[in-house]
C-alpha atoms as a PDB file:
ATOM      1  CA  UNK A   1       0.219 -14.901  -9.857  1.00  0.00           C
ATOM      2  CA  UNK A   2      -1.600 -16.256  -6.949  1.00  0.00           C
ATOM      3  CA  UNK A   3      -1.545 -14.708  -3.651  1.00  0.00           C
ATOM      4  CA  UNK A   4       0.950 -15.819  -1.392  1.00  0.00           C
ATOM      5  CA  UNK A   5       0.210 -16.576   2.999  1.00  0.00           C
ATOM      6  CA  UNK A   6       0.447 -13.426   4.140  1.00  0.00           C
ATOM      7  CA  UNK A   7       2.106 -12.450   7.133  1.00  0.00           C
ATOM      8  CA  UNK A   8      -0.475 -11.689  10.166  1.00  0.00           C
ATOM      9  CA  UNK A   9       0.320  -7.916  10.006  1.00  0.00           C
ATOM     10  CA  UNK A  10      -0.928  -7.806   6.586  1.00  0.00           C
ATOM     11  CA  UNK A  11      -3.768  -9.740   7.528  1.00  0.00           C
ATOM     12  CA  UNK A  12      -4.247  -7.219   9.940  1.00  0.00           C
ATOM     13  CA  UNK A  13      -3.388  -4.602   7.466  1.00  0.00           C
ATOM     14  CA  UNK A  14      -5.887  -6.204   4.861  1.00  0.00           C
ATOM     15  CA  UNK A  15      -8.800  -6.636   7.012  1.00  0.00           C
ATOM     16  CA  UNK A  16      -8.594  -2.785   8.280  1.00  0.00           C
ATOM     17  CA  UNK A  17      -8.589  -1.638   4.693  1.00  0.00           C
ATOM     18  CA  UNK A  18     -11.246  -3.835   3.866  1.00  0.00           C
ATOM     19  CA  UNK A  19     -13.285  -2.732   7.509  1.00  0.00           C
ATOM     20  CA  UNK A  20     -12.601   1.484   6.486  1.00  0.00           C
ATOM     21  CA  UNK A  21     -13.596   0.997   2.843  1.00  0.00           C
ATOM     22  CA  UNK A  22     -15.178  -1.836   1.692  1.00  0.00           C
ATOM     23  CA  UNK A  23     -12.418  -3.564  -0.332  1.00  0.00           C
ATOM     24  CA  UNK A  24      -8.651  -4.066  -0.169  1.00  0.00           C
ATOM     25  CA  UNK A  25      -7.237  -1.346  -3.088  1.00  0.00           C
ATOM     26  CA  UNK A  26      -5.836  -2.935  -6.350  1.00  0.00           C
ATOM     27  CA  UNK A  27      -1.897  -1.472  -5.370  1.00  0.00           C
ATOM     28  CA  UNK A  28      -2.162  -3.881  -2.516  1.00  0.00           C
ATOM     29  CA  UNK A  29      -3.696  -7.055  -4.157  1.00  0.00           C
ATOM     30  CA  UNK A  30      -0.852  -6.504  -7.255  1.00  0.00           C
ATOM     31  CA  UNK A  31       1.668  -7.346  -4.568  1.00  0.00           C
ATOM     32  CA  UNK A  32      -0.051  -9.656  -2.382  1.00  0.00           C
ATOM     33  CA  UNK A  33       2.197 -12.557  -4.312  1.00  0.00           C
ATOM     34  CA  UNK A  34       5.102 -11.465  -2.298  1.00  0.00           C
ATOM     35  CA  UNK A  35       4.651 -11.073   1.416  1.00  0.00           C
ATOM     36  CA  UNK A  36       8.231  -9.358   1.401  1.00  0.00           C
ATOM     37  CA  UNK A  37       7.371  -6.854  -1.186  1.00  0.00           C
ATOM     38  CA  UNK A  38       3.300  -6.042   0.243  1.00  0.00           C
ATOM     39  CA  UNK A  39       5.367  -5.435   3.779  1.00  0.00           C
ATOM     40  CA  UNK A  40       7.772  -2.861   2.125  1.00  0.00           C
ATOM     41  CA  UNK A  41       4.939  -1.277   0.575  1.00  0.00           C
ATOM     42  CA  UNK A  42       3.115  -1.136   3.402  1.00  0.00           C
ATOM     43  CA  UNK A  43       5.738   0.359   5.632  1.00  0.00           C
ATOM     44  CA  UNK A  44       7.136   3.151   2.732  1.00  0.00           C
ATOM     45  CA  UNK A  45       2.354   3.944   2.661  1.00  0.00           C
ATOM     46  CA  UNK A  46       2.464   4.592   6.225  1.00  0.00           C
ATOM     47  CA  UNK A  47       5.673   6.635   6.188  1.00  0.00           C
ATOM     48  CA  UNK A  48       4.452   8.366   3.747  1.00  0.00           C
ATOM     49  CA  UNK A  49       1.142   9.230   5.235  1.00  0.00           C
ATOM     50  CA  UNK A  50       1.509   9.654   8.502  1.00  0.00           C
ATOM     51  CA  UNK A  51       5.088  11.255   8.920  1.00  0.00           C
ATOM     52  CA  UNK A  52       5.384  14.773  10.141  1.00  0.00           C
ATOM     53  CA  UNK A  53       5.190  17.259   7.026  1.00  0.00           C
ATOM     54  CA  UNK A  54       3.360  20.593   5.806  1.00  0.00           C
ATOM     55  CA  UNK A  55       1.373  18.321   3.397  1.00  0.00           C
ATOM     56  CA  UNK A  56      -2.229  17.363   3.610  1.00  0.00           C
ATOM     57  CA  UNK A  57      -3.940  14.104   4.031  1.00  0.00           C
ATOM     58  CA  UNK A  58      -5.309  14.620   0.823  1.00  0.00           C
ATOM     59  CA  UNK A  59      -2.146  15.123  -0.764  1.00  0.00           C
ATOM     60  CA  UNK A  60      -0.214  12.322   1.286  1.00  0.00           C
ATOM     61  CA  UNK A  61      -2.801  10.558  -0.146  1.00  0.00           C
ATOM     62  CA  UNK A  62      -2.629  11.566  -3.490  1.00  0.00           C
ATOM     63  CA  UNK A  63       1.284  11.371  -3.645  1.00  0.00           C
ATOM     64  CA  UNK A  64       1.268   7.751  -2.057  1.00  0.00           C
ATOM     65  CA  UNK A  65      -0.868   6.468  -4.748  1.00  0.00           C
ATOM     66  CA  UNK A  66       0.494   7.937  -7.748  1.00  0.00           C
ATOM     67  CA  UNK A  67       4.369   7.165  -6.811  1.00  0.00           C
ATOM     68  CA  UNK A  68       4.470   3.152  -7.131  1.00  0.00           C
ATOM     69  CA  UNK A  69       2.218   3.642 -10.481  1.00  0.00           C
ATOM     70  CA  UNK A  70       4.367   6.562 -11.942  1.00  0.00           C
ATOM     71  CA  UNK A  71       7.936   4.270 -10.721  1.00  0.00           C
ATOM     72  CA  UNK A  72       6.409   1.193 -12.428  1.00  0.00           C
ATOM     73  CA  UNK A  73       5.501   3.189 -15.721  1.00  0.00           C
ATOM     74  CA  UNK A  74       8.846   4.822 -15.786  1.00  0.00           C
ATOM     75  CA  UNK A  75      11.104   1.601 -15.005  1.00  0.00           C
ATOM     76  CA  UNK A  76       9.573  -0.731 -17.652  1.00  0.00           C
END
């Protein structure tokens, strides 16, 4: 599916993943075809990240990747 017009916010969001990396990560680009859906990502990634909790960056990080790919496995 092509990429729909993003929103500016995930413009924003897109060029500052781009700028601290080099590239914008796959999980992102898979929903970049529906500006509703990258925006709910987005929002439940940052929750996740940078909420309060006894858990690492690392393991935010880890746990915030894994989930969407684990829920998509398990719901086919």
């Amino acid at each position: 599916m092509p990429p729909a017009d993003p929103s500016e916010a995930m413009k924003t969001y897109f060029e500052k993943g781009d700028e601290k990396i080099g590239f914008v990560p796959h999980l992102l680009r898979a929903y970049a075809h529906d500006n509703a859906k990258l925006e709910a990502f987005a929002a439940f990634y940052s929750d996740l990240v940078l909420a309060p909790s006894g858990l690492s960056k690392l393991e935010r990080g880890m746990i915030a990747s894994s989930c969407p790919a684990r829920t998509a496995a398990t719901t086919v």
